[in-house]
Protein backbone atom coordinates (compact mmCIF):
# COMPACT_ATOMS: atom_id res chain seq x y z
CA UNK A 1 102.72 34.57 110.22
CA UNK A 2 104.07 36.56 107.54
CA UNK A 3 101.35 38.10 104.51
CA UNK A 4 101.54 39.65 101.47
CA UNK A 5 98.63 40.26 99.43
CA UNK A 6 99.21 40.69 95.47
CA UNK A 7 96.23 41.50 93.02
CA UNK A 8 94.78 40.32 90.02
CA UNK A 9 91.95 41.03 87.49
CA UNK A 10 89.57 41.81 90.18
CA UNK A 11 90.14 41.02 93.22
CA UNK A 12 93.08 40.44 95.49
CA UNK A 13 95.15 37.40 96.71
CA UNK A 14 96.03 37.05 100.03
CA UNK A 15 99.95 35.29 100.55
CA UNK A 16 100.69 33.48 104.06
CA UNK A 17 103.80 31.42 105.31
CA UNK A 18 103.62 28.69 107.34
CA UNK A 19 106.48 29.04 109.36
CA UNK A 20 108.67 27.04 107.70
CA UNK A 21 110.02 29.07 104.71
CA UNK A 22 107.21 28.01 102.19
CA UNK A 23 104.05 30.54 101.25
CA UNK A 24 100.83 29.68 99.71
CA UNK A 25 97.86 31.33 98.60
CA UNK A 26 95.50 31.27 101.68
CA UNK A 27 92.71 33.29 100.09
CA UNK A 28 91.30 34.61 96.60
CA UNK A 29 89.26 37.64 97.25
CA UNK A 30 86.88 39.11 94.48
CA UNK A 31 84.86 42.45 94.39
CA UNK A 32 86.43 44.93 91.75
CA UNK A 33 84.41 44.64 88.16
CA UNK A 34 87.14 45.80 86.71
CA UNK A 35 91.33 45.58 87.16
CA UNK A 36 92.74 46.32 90.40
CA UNK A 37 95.71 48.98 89.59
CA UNK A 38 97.17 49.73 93.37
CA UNK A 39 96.62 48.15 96.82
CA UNK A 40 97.74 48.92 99.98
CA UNK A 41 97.86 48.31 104.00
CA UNK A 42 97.05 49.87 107.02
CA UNK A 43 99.26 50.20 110.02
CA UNK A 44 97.89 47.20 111.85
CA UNK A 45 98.25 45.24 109.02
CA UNK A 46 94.39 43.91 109.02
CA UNK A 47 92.66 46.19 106.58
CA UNK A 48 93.33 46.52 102.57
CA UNK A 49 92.60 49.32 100.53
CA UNK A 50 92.56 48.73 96.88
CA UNK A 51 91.81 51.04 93.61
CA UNK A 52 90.46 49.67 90.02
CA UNK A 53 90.66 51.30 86.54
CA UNK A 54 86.88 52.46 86.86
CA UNK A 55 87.49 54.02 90.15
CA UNK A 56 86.43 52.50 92.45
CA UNK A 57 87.92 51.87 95.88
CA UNK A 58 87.35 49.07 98.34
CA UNK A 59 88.49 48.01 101.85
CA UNK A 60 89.00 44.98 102.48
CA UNK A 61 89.39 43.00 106.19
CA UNK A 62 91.90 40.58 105.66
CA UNK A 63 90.70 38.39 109.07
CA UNK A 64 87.07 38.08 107.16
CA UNK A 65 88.71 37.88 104.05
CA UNK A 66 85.99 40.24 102.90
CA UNK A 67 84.93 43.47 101.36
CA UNK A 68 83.80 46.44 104.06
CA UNK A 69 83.21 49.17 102.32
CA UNK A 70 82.78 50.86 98.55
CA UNK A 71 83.36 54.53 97.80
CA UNK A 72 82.12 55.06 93.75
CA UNK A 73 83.29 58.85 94.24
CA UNK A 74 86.25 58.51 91.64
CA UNK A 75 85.31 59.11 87.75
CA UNK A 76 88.62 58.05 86.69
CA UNK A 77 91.14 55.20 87.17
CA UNK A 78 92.60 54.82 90.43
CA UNK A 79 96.58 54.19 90.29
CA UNK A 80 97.92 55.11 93.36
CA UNK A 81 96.59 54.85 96.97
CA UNK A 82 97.59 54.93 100.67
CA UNK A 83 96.38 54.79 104.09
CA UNK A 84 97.35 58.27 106.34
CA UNK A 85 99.60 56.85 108.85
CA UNK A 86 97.68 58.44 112.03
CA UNK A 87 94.22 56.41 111.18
């Protein structure tokens, strides 16, 4: 199954396809208190990473469809983000 996860105010949405050509939203995920200004995948595809205007950064496991961890470390916005492609 094919996914593609988009984000909104605060949170993320999580895009599926059923096989047949047509996608749907298969889950609304909230946690950022603030907007969500880059996301981004690891290699196996399971885990999100996603940064907010205040800074703060949160993984996400997209077979829970919930939040794993928080880092607060950041004082400014967080635009750009990315996993390192050995772990």
């Amino acid at each position: 199954m094919a996914c593609l996860v988009t984000y909104y105010l605060n949170g993320v949405y999580l895009h599926s396809e059923n096989g047949n050509g047509n996608a749907f939203v298969s889950e609304s995920m909230s946690g950022h208190t603030s907007p969500v200004e880059c996301v981004a995948f690891d290699s196996t595809e399971v885990l999100v990473v996603t940064g907010a205007s205040t800074g703060a950064i949160k993984l996400w496991d997209l077979r829970e469809a919930k939040i794993v961890h928080t880092l607060t470390g950041h004082r400014i916005n967080c635009t750009a983000i990315e996993f390192l492609p050995f772990g």
